[in-house]
Each structure stands twice: as structure tokens, then as C-alpha cells.
Protein backbone atom coordinates (compact mmCIF):
# COMPACT_ATOMS: atom_id res chain seq x y z
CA UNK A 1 114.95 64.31 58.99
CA UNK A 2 114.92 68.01 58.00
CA UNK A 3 111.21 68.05 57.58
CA UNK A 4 110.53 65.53 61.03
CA UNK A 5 112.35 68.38 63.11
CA UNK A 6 110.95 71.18 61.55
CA UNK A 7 107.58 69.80 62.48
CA UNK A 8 108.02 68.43 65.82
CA UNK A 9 109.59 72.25 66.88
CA UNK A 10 106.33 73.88 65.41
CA UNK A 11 104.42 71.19 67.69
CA UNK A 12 106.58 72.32 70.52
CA UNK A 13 106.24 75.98 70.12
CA UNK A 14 102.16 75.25 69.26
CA UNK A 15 102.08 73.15 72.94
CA UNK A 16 103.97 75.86 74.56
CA UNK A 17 102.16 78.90 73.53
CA UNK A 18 98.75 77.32 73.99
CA UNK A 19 100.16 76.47 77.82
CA UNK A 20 100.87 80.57 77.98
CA UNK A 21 97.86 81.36 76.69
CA UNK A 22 96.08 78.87 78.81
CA UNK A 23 97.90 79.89 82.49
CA UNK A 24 97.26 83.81 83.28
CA UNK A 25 100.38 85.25 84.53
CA UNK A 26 100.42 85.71 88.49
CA UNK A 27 98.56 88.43 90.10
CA UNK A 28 98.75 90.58 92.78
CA UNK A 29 96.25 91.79 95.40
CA UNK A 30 96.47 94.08 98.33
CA UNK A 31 94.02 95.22 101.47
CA UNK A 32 94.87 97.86 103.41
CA UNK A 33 93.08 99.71 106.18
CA UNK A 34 94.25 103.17 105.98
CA UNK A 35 92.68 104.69 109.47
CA UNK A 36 90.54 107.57 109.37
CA UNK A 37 92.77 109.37 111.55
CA UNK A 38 90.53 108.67 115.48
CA UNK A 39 88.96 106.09 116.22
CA UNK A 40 86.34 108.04 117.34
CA UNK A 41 86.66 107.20 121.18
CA UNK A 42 85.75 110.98 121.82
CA UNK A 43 82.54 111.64 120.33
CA UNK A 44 81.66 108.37 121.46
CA UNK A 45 81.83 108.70 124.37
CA UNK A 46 79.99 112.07 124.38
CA UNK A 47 77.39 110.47 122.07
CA UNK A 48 77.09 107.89 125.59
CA UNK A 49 77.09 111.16 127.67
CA UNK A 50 80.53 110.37 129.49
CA UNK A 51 81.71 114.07 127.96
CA UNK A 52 79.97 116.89 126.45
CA UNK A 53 78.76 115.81 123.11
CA UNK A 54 80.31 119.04 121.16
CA UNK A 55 83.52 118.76 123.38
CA UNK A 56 83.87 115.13 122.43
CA UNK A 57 83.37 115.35 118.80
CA UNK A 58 85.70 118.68 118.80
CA UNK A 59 88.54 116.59 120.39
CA UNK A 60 87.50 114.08 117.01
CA UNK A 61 88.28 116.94 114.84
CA UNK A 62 91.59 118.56 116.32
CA UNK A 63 92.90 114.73 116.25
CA UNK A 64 91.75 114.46 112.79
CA UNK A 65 93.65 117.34 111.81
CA UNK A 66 96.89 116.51 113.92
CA UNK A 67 96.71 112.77 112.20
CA UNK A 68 97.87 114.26 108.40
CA UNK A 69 96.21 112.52 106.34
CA UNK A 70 97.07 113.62 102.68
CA UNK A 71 100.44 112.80 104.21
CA UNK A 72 100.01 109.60 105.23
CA UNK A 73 98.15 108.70 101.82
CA UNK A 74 101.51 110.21 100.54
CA UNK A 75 103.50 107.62 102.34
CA UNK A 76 101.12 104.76 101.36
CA UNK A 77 100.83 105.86 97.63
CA UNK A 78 105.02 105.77 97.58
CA UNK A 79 104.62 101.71 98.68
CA UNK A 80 101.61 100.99 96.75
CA UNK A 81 103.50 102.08 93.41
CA UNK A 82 106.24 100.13 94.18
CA UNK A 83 104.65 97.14 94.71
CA UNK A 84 102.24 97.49 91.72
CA UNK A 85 99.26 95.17 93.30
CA UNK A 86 96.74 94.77 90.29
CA UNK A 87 93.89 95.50 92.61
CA UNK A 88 93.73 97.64 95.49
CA UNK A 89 90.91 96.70 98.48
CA UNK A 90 90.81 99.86 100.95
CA UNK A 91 88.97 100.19 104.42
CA UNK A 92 88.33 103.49 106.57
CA UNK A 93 88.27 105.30 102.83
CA UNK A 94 87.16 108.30 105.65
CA UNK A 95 85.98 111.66 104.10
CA UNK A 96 85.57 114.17 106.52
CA UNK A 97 83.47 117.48 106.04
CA UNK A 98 82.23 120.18 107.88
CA UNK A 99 79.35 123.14 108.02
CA UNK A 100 77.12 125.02 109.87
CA UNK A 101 74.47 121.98 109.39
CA UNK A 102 74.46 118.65 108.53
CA UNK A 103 72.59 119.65 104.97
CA UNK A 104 75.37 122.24 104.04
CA UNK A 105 78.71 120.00 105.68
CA UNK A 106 80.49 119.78 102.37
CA UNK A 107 83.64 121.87 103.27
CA UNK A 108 86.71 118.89 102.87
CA UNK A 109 88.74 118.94 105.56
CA UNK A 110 90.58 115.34 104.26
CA UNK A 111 89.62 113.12 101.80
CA UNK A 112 91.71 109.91 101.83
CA UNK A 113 90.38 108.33 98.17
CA UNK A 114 91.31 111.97 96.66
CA UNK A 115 94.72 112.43 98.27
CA UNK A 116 95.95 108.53 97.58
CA UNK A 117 94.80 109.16 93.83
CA UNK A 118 96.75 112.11 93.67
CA UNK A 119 99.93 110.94 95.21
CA UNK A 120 99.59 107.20 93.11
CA UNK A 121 99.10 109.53 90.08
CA UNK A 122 102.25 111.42 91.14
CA UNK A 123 104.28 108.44 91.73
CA UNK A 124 104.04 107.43 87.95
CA UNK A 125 101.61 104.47 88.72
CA UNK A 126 97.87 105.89 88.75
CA UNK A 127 94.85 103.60 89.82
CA UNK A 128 91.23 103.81 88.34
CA UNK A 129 88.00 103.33 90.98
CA UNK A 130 86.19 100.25 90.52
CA UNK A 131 83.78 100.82 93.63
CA UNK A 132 83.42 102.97 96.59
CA UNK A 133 80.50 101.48 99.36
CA UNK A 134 79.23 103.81 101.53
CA UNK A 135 78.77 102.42 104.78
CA UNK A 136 78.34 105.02 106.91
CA UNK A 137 77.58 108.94 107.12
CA UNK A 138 77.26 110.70 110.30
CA UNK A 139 77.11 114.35 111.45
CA UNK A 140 77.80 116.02 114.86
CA UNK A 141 77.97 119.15 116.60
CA UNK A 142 81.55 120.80 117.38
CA UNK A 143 82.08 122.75 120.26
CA UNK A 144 83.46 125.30 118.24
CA UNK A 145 80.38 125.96 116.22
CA UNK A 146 78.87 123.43 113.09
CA UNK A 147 79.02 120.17 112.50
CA UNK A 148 81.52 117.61 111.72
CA UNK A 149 80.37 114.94 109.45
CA UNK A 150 82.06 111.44 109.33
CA UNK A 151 81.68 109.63 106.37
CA UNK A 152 83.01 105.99 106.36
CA UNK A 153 83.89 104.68 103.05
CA UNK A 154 85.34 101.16 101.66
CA UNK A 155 86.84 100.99 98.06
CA UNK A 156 88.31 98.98 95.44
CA UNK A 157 90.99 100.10 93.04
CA UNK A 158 92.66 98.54 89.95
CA UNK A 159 96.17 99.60 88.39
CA UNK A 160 95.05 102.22 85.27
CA UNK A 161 97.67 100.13 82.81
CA UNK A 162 95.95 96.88 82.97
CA UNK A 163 93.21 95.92 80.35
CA UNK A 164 91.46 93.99 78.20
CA UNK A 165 91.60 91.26 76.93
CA UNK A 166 94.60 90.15 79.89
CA UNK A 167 92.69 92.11 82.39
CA UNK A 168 89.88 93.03 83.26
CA UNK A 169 86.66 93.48 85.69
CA UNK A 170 83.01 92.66 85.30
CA UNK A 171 79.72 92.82 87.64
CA UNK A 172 80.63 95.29 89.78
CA UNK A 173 78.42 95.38 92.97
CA UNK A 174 78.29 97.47 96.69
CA UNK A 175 76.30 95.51 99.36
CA UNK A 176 75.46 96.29 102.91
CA UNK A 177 75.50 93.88 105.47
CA UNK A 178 72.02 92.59 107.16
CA UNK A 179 73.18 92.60 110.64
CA UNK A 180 75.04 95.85 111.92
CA UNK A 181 75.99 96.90 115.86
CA UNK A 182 74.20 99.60 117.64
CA UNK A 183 75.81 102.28 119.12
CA UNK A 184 74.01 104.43 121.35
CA UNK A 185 70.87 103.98 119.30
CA UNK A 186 73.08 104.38 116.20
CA UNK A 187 73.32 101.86 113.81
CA UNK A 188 77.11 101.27 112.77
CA UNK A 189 76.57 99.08 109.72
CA UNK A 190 79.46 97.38 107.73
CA UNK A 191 79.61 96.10 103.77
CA UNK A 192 81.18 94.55 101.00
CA UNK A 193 82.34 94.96 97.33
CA UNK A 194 81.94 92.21 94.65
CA UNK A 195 83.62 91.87 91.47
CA UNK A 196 84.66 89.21 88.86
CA UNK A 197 87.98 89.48 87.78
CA UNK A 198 88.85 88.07 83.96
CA UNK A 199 92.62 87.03 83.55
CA UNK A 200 92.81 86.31 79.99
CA UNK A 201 90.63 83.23 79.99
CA UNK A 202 90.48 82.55 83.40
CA UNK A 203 87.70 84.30 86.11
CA UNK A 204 87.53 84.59 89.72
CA UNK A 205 85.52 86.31 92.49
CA UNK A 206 87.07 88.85 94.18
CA UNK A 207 84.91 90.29 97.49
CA UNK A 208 86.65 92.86 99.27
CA UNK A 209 85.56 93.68 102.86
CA UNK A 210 85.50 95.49 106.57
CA UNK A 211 83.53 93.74 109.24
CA UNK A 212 82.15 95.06 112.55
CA UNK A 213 84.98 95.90 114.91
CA UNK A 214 84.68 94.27 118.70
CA UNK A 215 83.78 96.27 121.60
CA UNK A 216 85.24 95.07 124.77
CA UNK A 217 82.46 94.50 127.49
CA UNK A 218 79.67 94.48 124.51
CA UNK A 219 79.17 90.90 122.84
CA UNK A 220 76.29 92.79 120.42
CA UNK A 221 79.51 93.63 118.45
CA UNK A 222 81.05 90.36 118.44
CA UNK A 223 78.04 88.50 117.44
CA UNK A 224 77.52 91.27 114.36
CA UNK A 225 80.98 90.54 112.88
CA UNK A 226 80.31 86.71 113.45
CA UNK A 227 76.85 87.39 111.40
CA UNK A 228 78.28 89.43 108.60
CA UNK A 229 81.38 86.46 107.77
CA UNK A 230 78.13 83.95 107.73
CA UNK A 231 76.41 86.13 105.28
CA UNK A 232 79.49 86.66 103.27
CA UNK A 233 80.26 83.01 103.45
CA UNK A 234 77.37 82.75 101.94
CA UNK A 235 77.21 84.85 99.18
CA UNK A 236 80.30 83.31 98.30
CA UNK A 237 78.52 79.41 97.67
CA UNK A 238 77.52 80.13 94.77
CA UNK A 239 80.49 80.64 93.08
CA UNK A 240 81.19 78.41 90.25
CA UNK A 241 85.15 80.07 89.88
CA UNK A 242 87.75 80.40 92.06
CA UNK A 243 86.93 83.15 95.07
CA UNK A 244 89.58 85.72 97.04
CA UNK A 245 88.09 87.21 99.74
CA UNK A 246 90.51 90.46 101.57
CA UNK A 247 89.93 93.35 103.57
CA UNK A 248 89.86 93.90 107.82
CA UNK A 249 88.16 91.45 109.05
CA UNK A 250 88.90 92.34 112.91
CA UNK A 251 89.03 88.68 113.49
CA UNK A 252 92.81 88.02 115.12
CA UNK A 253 94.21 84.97 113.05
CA UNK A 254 97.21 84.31 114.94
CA UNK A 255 95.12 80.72 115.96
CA UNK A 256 95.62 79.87 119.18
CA UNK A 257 97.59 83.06 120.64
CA UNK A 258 95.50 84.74 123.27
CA UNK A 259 96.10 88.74 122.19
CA UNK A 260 95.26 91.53 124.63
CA UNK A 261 92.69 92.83 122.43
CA UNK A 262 89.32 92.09 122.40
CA UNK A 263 89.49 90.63 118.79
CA UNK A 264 89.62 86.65 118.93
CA UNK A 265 86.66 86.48 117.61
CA UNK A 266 86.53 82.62 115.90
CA UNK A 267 85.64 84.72 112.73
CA UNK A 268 88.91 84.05 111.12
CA UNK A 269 88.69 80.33 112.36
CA UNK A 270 85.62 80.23 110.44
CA UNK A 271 86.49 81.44 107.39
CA UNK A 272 89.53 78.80 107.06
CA UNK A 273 87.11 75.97 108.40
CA UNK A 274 84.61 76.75 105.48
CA UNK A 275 88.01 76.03 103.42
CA UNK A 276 89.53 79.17 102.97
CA UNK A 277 92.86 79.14 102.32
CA UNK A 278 95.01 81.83 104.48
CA UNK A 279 97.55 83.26 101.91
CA UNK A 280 99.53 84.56 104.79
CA UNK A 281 100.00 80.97 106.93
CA UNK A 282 100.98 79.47 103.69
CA UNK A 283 103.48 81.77 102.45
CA UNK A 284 103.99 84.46 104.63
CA UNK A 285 106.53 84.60 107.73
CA UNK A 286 106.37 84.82 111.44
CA UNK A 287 102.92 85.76 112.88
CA UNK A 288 102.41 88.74 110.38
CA UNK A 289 101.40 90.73 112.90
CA UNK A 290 99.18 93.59 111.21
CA UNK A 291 97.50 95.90 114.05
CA UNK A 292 98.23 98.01 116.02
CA UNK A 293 101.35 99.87 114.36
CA UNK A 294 100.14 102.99 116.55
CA UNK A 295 97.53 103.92 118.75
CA UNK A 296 95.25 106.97 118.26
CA UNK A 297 92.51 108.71 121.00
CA UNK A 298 94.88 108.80 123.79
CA UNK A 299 93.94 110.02 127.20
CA UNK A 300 94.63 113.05 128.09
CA UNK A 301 94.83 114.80 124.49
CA UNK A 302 96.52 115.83 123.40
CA UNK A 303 99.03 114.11 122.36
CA UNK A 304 96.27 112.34 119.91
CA UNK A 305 98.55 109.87 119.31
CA UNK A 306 101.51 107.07 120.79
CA UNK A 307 103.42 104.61 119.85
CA UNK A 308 102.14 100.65 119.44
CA UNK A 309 104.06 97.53 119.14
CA UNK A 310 101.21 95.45 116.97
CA UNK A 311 100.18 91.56 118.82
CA UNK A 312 97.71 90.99 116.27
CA UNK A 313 96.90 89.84 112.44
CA UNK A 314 93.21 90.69 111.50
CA UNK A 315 94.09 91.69 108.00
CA UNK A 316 93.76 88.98 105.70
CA UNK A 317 93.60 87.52 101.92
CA UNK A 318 92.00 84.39 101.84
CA UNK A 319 91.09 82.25 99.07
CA UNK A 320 89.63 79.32 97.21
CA UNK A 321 90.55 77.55 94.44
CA UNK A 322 93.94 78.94 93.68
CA UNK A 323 97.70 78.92 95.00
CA UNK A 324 99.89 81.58 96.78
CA UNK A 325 103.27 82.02 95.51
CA UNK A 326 104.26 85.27 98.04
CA UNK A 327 102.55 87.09 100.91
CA UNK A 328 104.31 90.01 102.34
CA UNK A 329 103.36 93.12 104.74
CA UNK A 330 103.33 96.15 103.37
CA UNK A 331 104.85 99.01 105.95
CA UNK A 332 105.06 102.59 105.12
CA UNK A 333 107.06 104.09 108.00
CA UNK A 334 107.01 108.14 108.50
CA UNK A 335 110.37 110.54 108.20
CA UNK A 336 110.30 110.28 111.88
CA UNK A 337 109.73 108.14 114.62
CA UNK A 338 109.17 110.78 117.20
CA UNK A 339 106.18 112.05 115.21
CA UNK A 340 102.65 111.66 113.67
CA UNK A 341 102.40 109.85 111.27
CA UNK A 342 104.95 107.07 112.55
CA UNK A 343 103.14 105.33 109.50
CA UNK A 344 100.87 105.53 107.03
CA UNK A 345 98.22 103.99 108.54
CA UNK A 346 97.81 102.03 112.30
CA UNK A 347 97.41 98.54 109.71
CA UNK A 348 99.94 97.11 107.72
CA UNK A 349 98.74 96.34 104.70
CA UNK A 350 98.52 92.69 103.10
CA UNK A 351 99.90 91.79 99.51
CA UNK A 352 99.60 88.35 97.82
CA UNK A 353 100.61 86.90 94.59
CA UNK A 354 97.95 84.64 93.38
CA UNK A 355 98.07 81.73 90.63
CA UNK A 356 95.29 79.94 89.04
């Protein structure tokens, strides 16, 4: 009897630690838009001649400055390290630079990857750089002499501790999108990053993105973002694992709920009817409401800045292939209500817990 019971525990303890070994532990992801501090209204508008170029893009720059970014990355990187997400998608990664020309702007005025490295690093939970795309890099004239040069940056970060063999990432890949708006006469293109993520000895697609942003009056925006989800939809096809696909899509998802933004798109919609699951209707709660927590480019500036209640959720985590145990915003409120920055960023950010 002795013997029988010794065996049939080692059989137990065999079946349960090849279960373990066979079911990664949950993960967690987060997107986060963390606004480049304008949304550029300004210089647009002088790059479409309704104010002085310089003037316009020198209003961009004083608003830049009055925004605070390193701390607003500050208040970001304090959530971020509490929450731990494994990987890290970030849209409007902004550097911003100036000089006398556009070959010599390389004077940092506020870099947003730099300053949320710093401050994770300084909160006891530092994250490594798996990609950075590129996806934009403009330069204009200031009023007050030089250029200011705008470049637009999307990036995906992993937690430092994590590695192999529980964790860990593999072809690693930056992509532009085919189709990209015109503004102007200047292109305003849009991308993705690609990665395959190894749990132990389970894998799964991770593509991390920011898609063309509406422009009331203007359907050539519209029908970009609608042409960059097909494209990603289909680069996504192929996949023979399970796929998670984050970032701003600019899409509103609240189905149904007529927003007084220009951003119900259908993209979302399409995304869910090519059977994507939408971690945040399946385990978040209430709308999740995730734009706009302020509102920058105010007329007359300054003030840059004001106040928002948000009416729309265009930041999402969607997925194939796996189940959501939690979905939660991610808010990182300022000291002071009164005062830029009410928050870290004008998005809340998006945080899932994923199991295969």
C-alpha cells in the first residue's frame, strides 16, 4: 500500500508539473499614447496659410514647452512600474529638436523615450527597447529664428527582468504603412511594430500600432486609417500562433454610441468582425472611455491647454486565440487639477492580462 501511494503521488506531482510547465503564467500588455505635447493645430494651419507659417509653428513650440513633458513621462513611469506590464506599446514617442537648419536641428528640447526610461529606471522597474519606428520627421521655421523639427516616433518596450527561457522576443520588425494622408502636400504616414513573443513554450504575435487620425470635413483621412487596419489585417493571416494586436487605433469602439468626434470610423468594427477579440468589452467595465482626458491647441493661446471630459475609447488590445482575465485603464493624474499636466498624457492607457 506503501509503495501504491508513493507512486501514484510521484504520478500526481509528474501530471502537475508537466501542466505548469505546459501553461505560461499570465501576461500583461499595455498601449499607451503619451501625446507629443500639441497636436499641431498651429503650424498646420500656417502650413494651409490660415496664419503665418513661422508664427504658427512658434505657437507649436511655446505649447510644447508649457506641456512638460519629462514631467508627464514622470507621472506615467510612476503607473507603469506599478503595474509591471511585460511589454510596453507607445504612440506619439515625439522627439522634438531644434537649429538654425533642418541639417543641424539636433538641440533636444524633449525627448519622451529618454525621459520615460529615466524615470522607469528611477522607479526601481527599468524597461529595455525592443523597437522604435520612425514614422515621421518634419522641420519648420520658428518665428523666432531656426527651425523646429517634429519627429514622430512609435515604440515597443519590454520589462528589463524578464528572460529567457520564460520570456522572451524574436523577429523583431518596423513597417510603414502603404497608404498614408496628405496634408498640405505632406505626406503624414503611419506604421507598425511586429514581434513574436516566446512564453516558455508557447508563441504569439504581438503587432503594436498608431493609425491615421480623422480629419473632420476630409474623408482622405478616414479612408487611410480604414486602408492601413486592411493591410494590418492582413499581415496578420498568416499567423499560425495566437496574435495581440494594441496601440491607437483612432477608431471609437464604444459600438453604436454616436461621439462628437469625428472618429467612428467602422475601423474598430472591423477589426472585431475579422474575429478579434476586444479585451476591454470582455473584461473591462463601463464604456472605458480613453480620449480625450484634456484638450491641447486651444484658441486663443495661450492657455495651450483645458480641461476634457473623454466620450470616446479608440485605444484598444485586441486579440486572437487567447483569453482575457483583466482589462483596466491606466490614469496618471497630475499634483493639480488647475494645471498642466492634469495627466500624463490626453489617453488613458490600456492594460490586459492575457492567457494562452
Amino acid at each position: 500500500m506503501t509503495r501504491k501511494l508513493l507512486l501514484l503521488a510521484c504520478l500526481v506531482l509528474a501530471v502537475f508539473t508537466w501542466s505548469a510547465a505546459a501553461q505560461p503564467a499570465p501576461f500583461t500588455i499595455m498601449t499607451q499614447n503619451m501625446d507629443a505635447g500639441t497636436g499641431l493645430t498651429y503650424a498646420i494651419y500656417g502650413m494651409l496659410g490660415y496664419l503665418d507659417l513661422p508664427t504658427g509653428v512658434e505657437l507649436t513650440y511655446q505649447e510644447v514647452q508649457a506641456s512638460d513633458i519629462p514631467g508627464r513621462d514622470a507621472l506615467l513611469a510612476a503607473q507603469v512600474a506599478a503595474k509591471k506590464p511585460a511589454l510596453l506599446a507607445l504612440e506619439e514617442v515625439v522627439l522634438w529638436r531644434t537649429g538654425d537648419t533642418t541639417a543641424t536641428a539636433t538641440t533636444v528640447v524633449a525627448d519622451h523615450l529618454r525621459s520615460l526610461l529615466a524615470s522607469l529606471a528611477a522607479n526601481g522597474v527599468p524597461y529595455d527597447i525592443v523597437a522604435v519606428n520612425t514614422v515621421s520627421d518634419l522641420a519648420l521655421p520658428k518665428a523666432s529664428g531656426g527651425v523646429l523639427r517634429y519627429t514622430d516616433r512609435d515604440a515597443l518596450l519590454v520589462r528589463a527582468d524578464l528572460r529567457p527561457p520564460d520570456f522572451h522576443l524574436s523577429d523583431v520588425h518596423t513597417n510603414i504603412f502603404d497608404a498614408a494622408y496628405s496634408l498640405g502636400g505632406v505626406e503624414v504616414p503611419a506604421g507598425w511594430i511586429s514581434a513574436m513573443v516566446h512564453l516558455g513554450n508557447r508563441n504569439l504575435r504581438v503587432l503594436a500600432t498608431h493609425l491615421q487620425s480623422p480629419v473632420e470635413g476630409d474623408s482622405a483621412a478616414t479612408v487611410a486609417q480604414m486602408a492601413q487596419a486592411q493591410q494590418l489585417l492582413r499581415e496578420a493571416r498568416t499567423s499560425t500562433v495566437p496574435v495581440v494586436i494594441v496601440g491607437d487605433f483612432n477608431s471609437d469602439a464604444i459600438l453604436g454610441v454616436k461621439g462628437p468626434g469625428p472618429d467612428n470610423t467602422g475601423v474598430a468594427a472591423l477589426f472585431q468582425g475579422a474575429g478579434y477579440a476586444d479585451a476591454w468589452t470582455l473584461a473591462g467595465s463601463g464604456p472605458g472611455k480613453t480620449w480625450p482626458y484634456y484638450e491641447t491647441d486651444e484658441f486663443p493661446p495661450p492657455p495651450f491647454c483645458a480641461q476634457a471630459s473623454p466620450f470616446e475609447r479608440i485605444d484598444l488590445i485586441l486579440f486572437q486565440g487567447l483569453a482575457v482575465l483583466r482589462a483596466e485603464l491606466v490614469l496618471a493624474p497630475g499634483p493639480n487639477a488647475t494645471t498642466w499636466p492634469y495627466y500624463a498624457s490626453d489617453h488613458a492607457g490600456l492594460l490586459a492580462t492575457l492567457q494562452f
